[in-house]
C-alpha atoms as a PDB file:
ATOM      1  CA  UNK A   1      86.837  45.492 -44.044  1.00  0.00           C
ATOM      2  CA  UNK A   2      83.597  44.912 -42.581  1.00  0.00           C
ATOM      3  CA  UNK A   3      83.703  41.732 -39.847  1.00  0.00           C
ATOM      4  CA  UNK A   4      81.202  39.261 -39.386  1.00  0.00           C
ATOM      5  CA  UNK A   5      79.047  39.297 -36.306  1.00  0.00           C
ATOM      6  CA  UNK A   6      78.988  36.382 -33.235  1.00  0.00           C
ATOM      7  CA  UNK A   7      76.057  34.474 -33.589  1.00  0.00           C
ATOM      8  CA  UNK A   8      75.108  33.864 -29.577  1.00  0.00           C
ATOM      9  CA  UNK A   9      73.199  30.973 -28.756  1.00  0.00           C
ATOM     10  CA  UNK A  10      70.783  31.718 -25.819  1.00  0.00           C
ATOM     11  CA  UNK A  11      68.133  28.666 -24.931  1.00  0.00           C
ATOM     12  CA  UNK A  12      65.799  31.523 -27.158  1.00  0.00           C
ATOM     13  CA  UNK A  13      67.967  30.728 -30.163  1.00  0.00           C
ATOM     14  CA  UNK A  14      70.541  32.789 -31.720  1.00  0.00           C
ATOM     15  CA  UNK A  15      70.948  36.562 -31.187  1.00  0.00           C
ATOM     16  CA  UNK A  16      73.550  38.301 -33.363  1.00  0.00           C
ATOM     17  CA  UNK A  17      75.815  40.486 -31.213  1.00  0.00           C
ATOM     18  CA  UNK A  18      78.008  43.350 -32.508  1.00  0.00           C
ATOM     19  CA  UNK A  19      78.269  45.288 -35.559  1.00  0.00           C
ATOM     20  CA  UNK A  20      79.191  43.177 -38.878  1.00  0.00           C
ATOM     21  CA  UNK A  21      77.574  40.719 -41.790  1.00  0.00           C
ATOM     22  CA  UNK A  22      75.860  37.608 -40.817  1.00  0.00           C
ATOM     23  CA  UNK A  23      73.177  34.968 -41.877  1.00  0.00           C
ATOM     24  CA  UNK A  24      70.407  34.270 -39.575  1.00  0.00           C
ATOM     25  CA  UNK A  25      67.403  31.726 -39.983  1.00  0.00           C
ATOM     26  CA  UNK A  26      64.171  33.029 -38.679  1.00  0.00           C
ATOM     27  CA  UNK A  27      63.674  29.236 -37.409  1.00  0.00           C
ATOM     28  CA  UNK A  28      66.912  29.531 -35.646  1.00  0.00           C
ATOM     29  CA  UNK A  29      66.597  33.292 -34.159  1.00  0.00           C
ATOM     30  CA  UNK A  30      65.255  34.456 -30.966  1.00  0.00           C
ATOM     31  CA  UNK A  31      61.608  35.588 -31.213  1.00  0.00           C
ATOM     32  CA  UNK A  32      59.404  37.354 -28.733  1.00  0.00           C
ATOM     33  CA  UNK A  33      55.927  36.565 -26.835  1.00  0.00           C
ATOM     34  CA  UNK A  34      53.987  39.335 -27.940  1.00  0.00           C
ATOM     35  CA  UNK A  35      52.632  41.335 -24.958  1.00  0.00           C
ATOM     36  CA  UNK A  36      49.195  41.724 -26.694  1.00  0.00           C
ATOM     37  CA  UNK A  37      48.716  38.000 -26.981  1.00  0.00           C
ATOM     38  CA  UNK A  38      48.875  34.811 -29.025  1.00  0.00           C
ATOM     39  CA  UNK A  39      51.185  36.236 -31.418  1.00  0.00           C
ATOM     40  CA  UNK A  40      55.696  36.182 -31.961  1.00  0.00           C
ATOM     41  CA  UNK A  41      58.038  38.759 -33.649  1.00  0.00           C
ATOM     42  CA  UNK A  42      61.426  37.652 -34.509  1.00  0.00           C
ATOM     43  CA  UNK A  43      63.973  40.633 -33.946  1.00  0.00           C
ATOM     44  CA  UNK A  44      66.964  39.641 -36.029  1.00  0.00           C
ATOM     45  CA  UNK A  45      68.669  42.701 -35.198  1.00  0.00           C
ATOM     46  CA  UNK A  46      69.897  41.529 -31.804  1.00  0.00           C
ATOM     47  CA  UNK A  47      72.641  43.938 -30.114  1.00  0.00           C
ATOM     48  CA  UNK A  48      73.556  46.888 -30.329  1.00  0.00           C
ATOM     49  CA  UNK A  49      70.847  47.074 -32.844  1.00  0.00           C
ATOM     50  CA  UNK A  50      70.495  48.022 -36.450  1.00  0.00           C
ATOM     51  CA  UNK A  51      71.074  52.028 -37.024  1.00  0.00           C
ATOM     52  CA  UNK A  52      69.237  52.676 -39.982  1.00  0.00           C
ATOM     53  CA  UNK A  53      66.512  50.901 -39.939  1.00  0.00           C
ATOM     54  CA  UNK A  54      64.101  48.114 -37.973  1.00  0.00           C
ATOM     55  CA  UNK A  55      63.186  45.014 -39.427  1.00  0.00           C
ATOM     56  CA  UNK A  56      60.943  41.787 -38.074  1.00  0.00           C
ATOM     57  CA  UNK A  57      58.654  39.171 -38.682  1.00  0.00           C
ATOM     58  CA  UNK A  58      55.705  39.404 -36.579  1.00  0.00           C
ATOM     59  CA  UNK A  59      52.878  36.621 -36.600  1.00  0.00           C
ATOM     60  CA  UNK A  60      49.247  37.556 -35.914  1.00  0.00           C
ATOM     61  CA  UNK A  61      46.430  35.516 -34.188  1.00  0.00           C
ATOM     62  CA  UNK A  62      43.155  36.402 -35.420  1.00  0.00           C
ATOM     63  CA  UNK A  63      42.133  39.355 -33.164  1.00  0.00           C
ATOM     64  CA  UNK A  64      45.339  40.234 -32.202  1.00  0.00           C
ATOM     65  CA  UNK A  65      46.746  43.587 -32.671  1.00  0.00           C
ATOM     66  CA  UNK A  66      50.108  43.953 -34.135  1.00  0.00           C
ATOM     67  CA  UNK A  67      50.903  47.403 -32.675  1.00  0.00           C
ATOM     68  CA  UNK A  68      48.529  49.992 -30.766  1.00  0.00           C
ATOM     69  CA  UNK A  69      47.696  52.376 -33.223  1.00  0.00           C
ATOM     70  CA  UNK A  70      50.106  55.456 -33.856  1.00  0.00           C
ATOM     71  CA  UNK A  71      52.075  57.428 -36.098  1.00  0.00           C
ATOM     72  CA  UNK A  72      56.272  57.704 -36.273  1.00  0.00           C
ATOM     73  CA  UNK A  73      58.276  60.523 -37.431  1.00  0.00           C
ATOM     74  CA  UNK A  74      60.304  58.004 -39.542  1.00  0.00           C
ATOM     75  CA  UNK A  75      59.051  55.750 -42.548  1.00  0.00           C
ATOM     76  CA  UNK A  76      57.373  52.193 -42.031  1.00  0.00           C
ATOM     77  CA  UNK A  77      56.587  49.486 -44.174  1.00  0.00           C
ATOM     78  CA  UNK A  78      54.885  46.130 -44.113  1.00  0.00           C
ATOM     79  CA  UNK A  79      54.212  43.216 -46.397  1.00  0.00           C
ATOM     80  CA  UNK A  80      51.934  40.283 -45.772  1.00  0.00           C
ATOM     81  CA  UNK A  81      53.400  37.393 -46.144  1.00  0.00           C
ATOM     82  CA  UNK A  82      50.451  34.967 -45.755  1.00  0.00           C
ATOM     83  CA  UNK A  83      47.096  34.951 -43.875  1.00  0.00           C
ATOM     84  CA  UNK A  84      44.794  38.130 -43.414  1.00  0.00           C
ATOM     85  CA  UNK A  85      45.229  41.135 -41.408  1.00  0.00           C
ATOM     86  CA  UNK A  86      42.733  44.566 -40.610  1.00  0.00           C
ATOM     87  CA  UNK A  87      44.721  47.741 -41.591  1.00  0.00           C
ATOM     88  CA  UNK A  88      43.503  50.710 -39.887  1.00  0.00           C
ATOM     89  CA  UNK A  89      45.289  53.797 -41.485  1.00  0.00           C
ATOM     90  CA  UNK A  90      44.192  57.077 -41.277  1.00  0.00           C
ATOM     91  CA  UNK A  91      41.163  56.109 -39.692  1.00  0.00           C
ATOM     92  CA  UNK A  92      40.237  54.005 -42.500  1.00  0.00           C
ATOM     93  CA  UNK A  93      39.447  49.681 -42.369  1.00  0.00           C
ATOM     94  CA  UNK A  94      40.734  47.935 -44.971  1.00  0.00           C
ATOM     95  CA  UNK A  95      41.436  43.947 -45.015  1.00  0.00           C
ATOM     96  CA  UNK A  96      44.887  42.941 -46.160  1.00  0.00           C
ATOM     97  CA  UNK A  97      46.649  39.716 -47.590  1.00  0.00           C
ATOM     98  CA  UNK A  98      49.276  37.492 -48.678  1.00  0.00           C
ATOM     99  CA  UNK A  99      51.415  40.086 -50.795  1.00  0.00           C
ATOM    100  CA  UNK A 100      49.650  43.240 -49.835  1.00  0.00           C
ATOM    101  CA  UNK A 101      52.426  45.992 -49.602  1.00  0.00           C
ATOM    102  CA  UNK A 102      51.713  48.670 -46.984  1.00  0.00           C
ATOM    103  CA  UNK A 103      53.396  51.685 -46.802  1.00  0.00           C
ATOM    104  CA  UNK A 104      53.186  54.400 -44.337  1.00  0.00           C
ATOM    105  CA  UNK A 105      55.045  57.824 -45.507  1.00  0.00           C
ATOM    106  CA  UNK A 106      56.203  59.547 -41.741  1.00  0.00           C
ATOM    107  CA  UNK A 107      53.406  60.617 -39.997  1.00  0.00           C
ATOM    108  CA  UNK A 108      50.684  57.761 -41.106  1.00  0.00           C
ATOM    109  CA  UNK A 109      48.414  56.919 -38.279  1.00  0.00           C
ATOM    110  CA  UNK A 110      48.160  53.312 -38.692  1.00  0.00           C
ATOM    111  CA  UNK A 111      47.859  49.270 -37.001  1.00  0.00           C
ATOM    112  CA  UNK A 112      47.452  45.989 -38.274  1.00  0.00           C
ATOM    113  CA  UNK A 113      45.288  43.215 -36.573  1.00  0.00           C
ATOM    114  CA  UNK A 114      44.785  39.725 -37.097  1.00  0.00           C
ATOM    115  CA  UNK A 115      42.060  38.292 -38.980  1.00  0.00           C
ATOM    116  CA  UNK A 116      40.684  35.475 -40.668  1.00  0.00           C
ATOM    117  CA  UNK A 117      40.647  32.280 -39.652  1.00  0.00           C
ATOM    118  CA  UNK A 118      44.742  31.358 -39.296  1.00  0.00           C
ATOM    119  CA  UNK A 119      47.490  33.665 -38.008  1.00  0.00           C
ATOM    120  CA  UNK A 120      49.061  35.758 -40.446  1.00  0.00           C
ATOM    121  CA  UNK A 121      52.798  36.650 -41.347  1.00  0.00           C
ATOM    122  CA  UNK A 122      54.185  40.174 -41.835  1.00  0.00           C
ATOM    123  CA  UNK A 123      57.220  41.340 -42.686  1.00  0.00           C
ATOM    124  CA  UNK A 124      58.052  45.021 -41.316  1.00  0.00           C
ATOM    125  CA  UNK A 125      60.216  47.563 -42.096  1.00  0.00           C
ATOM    126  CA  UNK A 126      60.780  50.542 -40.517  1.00  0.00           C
ATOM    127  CA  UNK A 127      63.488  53.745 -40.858  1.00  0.00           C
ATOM    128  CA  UNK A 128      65.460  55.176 -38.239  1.00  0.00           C
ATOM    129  CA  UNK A 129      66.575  58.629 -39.933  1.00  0.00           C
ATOM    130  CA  UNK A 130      65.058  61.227 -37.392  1.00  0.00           C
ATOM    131  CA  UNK A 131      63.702  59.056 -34.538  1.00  0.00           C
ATOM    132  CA  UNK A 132      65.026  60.607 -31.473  1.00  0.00           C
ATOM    133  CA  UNK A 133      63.838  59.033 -27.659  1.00  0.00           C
ATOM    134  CA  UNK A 134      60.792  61.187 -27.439  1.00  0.00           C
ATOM    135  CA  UNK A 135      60.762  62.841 -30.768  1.00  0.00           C
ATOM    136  CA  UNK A 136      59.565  59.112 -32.115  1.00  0.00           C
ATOM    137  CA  UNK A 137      55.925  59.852 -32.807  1.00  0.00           C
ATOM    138  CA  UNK A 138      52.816  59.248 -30.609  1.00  0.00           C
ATOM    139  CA  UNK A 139      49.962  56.600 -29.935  1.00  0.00           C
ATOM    140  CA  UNK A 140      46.924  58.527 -30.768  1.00  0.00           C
ATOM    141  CA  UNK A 141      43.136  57.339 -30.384  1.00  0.00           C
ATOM    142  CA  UNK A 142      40.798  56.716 -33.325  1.00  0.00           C
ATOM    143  CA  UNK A 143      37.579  54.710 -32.771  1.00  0.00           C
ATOM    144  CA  UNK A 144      38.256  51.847 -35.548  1.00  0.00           C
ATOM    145  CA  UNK A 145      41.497  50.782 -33.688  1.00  0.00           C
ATOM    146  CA  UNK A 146      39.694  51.157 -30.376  1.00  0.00           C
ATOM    147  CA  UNK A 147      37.250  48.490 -31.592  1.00  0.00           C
ATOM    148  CA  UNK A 148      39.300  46.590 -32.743  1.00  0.00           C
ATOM    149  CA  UNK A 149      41.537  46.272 -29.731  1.00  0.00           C
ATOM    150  CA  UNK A 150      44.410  47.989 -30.710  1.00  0.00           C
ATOM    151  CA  UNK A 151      43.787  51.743 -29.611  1.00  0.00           C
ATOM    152  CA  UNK A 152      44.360  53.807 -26.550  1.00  0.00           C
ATOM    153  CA  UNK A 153      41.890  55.749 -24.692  1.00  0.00           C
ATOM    154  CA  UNK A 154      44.350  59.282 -24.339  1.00  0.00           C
ATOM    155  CA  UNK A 155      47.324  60.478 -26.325  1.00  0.00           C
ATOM    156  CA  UNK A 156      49.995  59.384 -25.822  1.00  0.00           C
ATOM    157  CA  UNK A 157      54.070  59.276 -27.190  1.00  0.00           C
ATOM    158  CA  UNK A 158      54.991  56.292 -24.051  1.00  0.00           C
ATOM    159  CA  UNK A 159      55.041  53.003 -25.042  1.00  0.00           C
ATOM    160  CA  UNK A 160      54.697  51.877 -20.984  1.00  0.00           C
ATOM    161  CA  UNK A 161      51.273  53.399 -21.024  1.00  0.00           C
ATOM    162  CA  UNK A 162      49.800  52.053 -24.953  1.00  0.00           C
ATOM    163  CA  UNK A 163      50.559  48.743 -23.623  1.00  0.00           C
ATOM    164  CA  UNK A 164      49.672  49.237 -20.111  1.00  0.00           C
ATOM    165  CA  UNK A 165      46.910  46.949 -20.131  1.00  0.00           C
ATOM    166  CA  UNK A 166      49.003  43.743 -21.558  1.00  0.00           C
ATOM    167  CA  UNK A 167      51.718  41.547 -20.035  1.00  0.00           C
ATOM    168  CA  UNK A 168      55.299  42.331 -20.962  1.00  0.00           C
ATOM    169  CA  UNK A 169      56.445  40.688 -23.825  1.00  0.00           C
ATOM    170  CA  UNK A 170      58.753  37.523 -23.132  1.00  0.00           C
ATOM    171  CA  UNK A 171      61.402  35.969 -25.231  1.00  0.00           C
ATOM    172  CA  UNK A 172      61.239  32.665 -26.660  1.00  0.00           C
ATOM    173  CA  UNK A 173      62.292  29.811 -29.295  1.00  0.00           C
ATOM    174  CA  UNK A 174      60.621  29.960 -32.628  1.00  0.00           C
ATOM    175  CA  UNK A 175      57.431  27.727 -32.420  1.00  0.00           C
ATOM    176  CA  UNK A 176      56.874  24.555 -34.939  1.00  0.00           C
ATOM    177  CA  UNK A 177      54.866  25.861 -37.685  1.00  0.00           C
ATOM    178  CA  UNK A 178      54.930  29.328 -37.360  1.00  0.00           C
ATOM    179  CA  UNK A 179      56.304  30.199 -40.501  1.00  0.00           C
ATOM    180  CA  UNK A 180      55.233  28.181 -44.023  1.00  0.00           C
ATOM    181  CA  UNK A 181      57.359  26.242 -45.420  1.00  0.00           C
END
Protein backbone atom coordinates (compact mmCIF):
# COMPACT_ATOMS: atom_id res chain seq x y z
CA UNK A 1 0.00 0.00 0.00
CA UNK A 2 1.33 3.19 -1.02
CA UNK A 3 1.34 5.93 2.15
CA UNK A 4 0.58 9.39 1.95
CA UNK A 5 3.31 11.95 2.28
CA UNK A 6 3.77 14.76 5.41
CA UNK A 7 2.84 17.93 4.19
CA UNK A 8 5.64 20.31 6.16
CA UNK A 9 4.77 23.71 6.76
CA UNK A 10 7.89 25.99 6.49
CA UNK A 11 7.11 30.04 6.71
CA UNK A 12 7.69 29.28 2.51
CA UNK A 13 4.53 27.19 2.61
CA UNK A 14 4.20 23.57 2.42
CA UNK A 15 6.92 21.17 1.18
CA UNK A 16 5.91 17.51 0.81
CA UNK A 17 8.49 15.26 2.49
CA UNK A 18 8.93 11.52 1.81
CA UNK A 19 7.82 9.15 -0.70
CA UNK A 20 3.82 8.66 -0.98
CA UNK A 21 0.38 10.35 -2.53
CA UNK A 22 -0.55 13.79 -1.60
CA UNK A 23 -2.52 16.98 -2.71
CA UNK A 24 -0.72 20.17 -2.89
CA UNK A 25 -2.09 23.75 -3.88
CA UNK A 26 0.32 25.75 -5.90
CA UNK A 27 -1.05 28.81 -3.67
CA UNK A 28 -0.14 26.87 -0.66
CA UNK A 29 3.42 25.32 -1.83
CA UNK A 30 6.80 26.65 -1.45
CA UNK A 31 8.02 28.53 -4.55
CA UNK A 32 11.41 29.89 -5.44
CA UNK A 33 12.98 33.52 -6.27
CA UNK A 34 14.27 32.89 -9.52
CA UNK A 35 18.03 33.66 -9.67
CA UNK A 36 17.61 35.35 -13.13
CA UNK A 37 15.12 37.84 -11.81
CA UNK A 38 11.53 38.98 -11.34
CA UNK A 39 10.22 35.65 -11.87
CA UNK A 40 8.94 32.22 -9.18
CA UNK A 41 8.87 28.41 -9.84
CA UNK A 42 6.89 26.33 -7.56
CA UNK A 43 8.74 22.87 -6.99
CA UNK A 44 5.99 20.61 -5.72
CA UNK A 45 8.24 17.80 -5.60
CA UNK A 46 9.81 18.74 -2.27
CA UNK A 47 12.09 15.85 -0.65
CA UNK A 48 13.64 13.34 -1.59
CA UNK A 49 12.37 14.36 -4.92
CA UNK A 50 10.34 12.86 -7.68
CA UNK A 51 12.35 9.83 -9.56
CA UNK A 52 10.89 9.80 -12.78
CA UNK A 53 10.30 12.86 -13.70
CA UNK A 54 10.45 16.94 -12.82
CA UNK A 55 7.56 18.99 -12.77
CA UNK A 56 6.94 23.01 -11.92
CA UNK A 57 5.25 26.05 -12.52
CA UNK A 58 7.52 28.75 -13.37
CA UNK A 59 6.26 32.47 -13.91
CA UNK A 60 8.05 34.77 -16.37
CA UNK A 61 8.57 38.62 -16.26
CA UNK A 62 8.82 40.06 -19.56
CA UNK A 63 12.58 39.77 -20.37
CA UNK A 64 13.26 37.23 -18.12
CA UNK A 65 14.78 34.03 -19.08
CA UNK A 66 13.29 30.88 -17.87
CA UNK A 67 16.42 28.71 -18.17
CA UNK A 68 19.94 29.50 -19.90
CA UNK A 69 19.77 27.86 -23.01
CA UNK A 70 20.80 24.04 -23.27
CA UNK A 71 20.01 20.68 -24.20
CA UNK A 72 19.27 17.41 -21.66
CA UNK A 73 19.82 13.87 -22.36
CA UNK A 74 16.26 13.22 -21.01
CA UNK A 75 12.81 14.50 -22.48
CA UNK A 76 11.25 18.03 -21.57
CA UNK A 77 8.07 19.52 -22.02
CA UNK A 78 6.30 22.80 -21.49
CA UNK A 79 2.86 24.29 -21.84
CA UNK A 80 1.89 27.92 -21.57
CA UNK A 81 -0.50 28.47 -19.42
CA UNK A 82 -1.20 32.21 -19.97
CA UNK A 83 0.83 35.27 -21.11
CA UNK A 84 3.62 35.18 -23.90
CA UNK A 85 6.95 33.72 -23.91
CA UNK A 86 10.20 33.73 -26.76
CA UNK A 87 11.11 30.05 -27.54
CA UNK A 88 14.50 29.71 -28.80
CA UNK A 89 14.93 26.02 -30.03
CA UNK A 90 17.37 24.91 -32.22
CA UNK A 91 18.51 28.22 -32.85
CA UNK A 92 15.24 29.23 -34.05
CA UNK A 93 12.74 32.45 -32.41
CA UNK A 94 9.44 31.71 -32.21
CA UNK A 95 6.74 33.59 -29.85
CA UNK A 96 4.60 31.31 -27.74
CA UNK A 97 1.15 31.50 -25.83
CA UNK A 98 -1.56 30.57 -23.65
CA UNK A 99 -1.90 26.76 -24.70
CA UNK A 100 1.15 26.45 -26.84
CA UNK A 101 2.56 22.86 -26.20
CA UNK A 102 6.36 22.63 -26.46
CA UNK A 103 8.09 19.65 -26.70
CA UNK A 104 11.71 18.98 -26.73
CA UNK A 105 12.66 15.18 -27.83
CA UNK A 106 16.36 14.54 -25.73
CA UNK A 107 18.87 16.51 -27.10
CA UNK A 108 16.73 19.84 -28.16
CA UNK A 109 18.73 22.93 -27.63
CA UNK A 110 16.18 25.15 -26.29
CA UNK A 111 14.93 28.36 -23.57
CA UNK A 112 11.97 30.22 -22.99
CA UNK A 113 11.89 34.02 -22.10
CA UNK A 114 9.37 36.32 -21.05
CA UNK A 115 7.56 38.54 -23.24
CA UNK A 116 4.76 40.68 -23.76
CA UNK A 117 3.49 42.96 -21.66
CA UNK A 118 2.41 40.66 -18.30
CA UNK A 119 4.33 37.70 -16.86
CA UNK A 120 3.54 34.49 -18.23
CA UNK A 121 2.74 30.94 -16.70
CA UNK A 122 4.36 27.65 -17.77
CA UNK A 123 3.89 24.46 -16.81
CA UNK A 124 7.10 22.09 -17.25
CA UNK A 125 7.73 18.73 -17.49
CA UNK A 126 10.70 17.05 -17.65
CA UNK A 127 11.98 13.04 -17.60
CA UNK A 128 14.48 11.61 -15.49
CA UNK A 129 15.20 8.16 -17.39
CA UNK A 130 19.04 8.54 -18.19
CA UNK A 131 20.05 11.77 -16.40
CA UNK A 132 23.09 10.89 -14.51
CA UNK A 133 25.17 13.96 -12.35
CA UNK A 134 27.27 14.95 -15.28
CA UNK A 135 25.83 12.87 -18.01
CA UNK A 136 22.67 15.55 -17.77
CA UNK A 137 23.30 17.51 -20.94
CA UNK A 138 25.14 20.86 -21.44
CA UNK A 139 24.50 24.75 -21.66
CA UNK A 140 25.66 25.52 -25.08
CA UNK A 141 25.90 29.12 -26.79
CA UNK A 142 23.74 30.22 -29.73
CA UNK A 143 23.48 33.95 -30.57
CA UNK A 144 19.45 34.27 -30.33
CA UNK A 145 19.56 33.17 -26.61
CA UNK A 146 22.62 35.35 -26.08
CA UNK A 147 20.47 38.33 -27.11
CA UNK A 148 18.02 37.60 -25.50
CA UNK A 149 19.65 37.17 -22.13
CA UNK A 150 19.48 33.72 -21.62
CA UNK A 151 22.80 32.27 -23.22
CA UNK A 152 26.30 31.63 -22.08
CA UNK A 153 29.39 32.86 -23.58
CA UNK A 154 31.44 29.06 -23.46
CA UNK A 155 30.16 25.53 -23.21
CA UNK A 156 29.34 24.41 -20.63
CA UNK A 157 27.49 21.07 -18.66
CA UNK A 158 27.77 23.23 -14.81
CA UNK A 159 24.93 24.85 -13.76
CA UNK A 160 27.32 27.12 -11.11
CA UNK A 161 28.90 28.68 -14.14
CA UNK A 162 25.37 29.26 -16.72
CA UNK A 163 24.12 31.14 -13.85
CA UNK A 164 27.23 32.65 -12.66
CA UNK A 165 26.28 36.03 -13.40
CA UNK A 166 22.78 35.97 -11.28
CA UNK A 167 22.02 35.82 -7.55
CA UNK A 168 21.16 32.44 -6.09
CA UNK A 169 17.76 31.65 -6.19
CA UNK A 170 15.84 32.11 -2.73
CA UNK A 171 12.78 30.43 -1.44
CA UNK A 172 9.64 32.07 -0.77
CA UNK A 173 5.66 32.15 -0.21
CA UNK A 174 3.57 32.18 -3.30
CA UNK A 175 2.90 35.91 -4.21
CA UNK A 176 -0.90 37.39 -4.49
CA UNK A 177 -1.76 37.15 -8.03
CA UNK A 178 0.68 35.13 -9.47
CA UNK A 179 -1.38 32.56 -10.78
CA UNK A 180 -5.10 33.39 -12.54
CA UNK A 181 -7.77 32.56 -11.00
Amino acid sequence: MVVQAQLVETERGLVPKGDGWFVLNAREAEWWDLRTGGGALCDFEGEPGFGQFGINLTRLEPGEPMTMYHWEVDQEDFLVLSGEALLVIQGEERTIGQWDFVHCPPGTNHAIVGAGTVACLVLAVGARDRRRDQEWGAYTVEETALRLGAGVESETTRGSEAYARFPPSEPTRYGDGWLPD
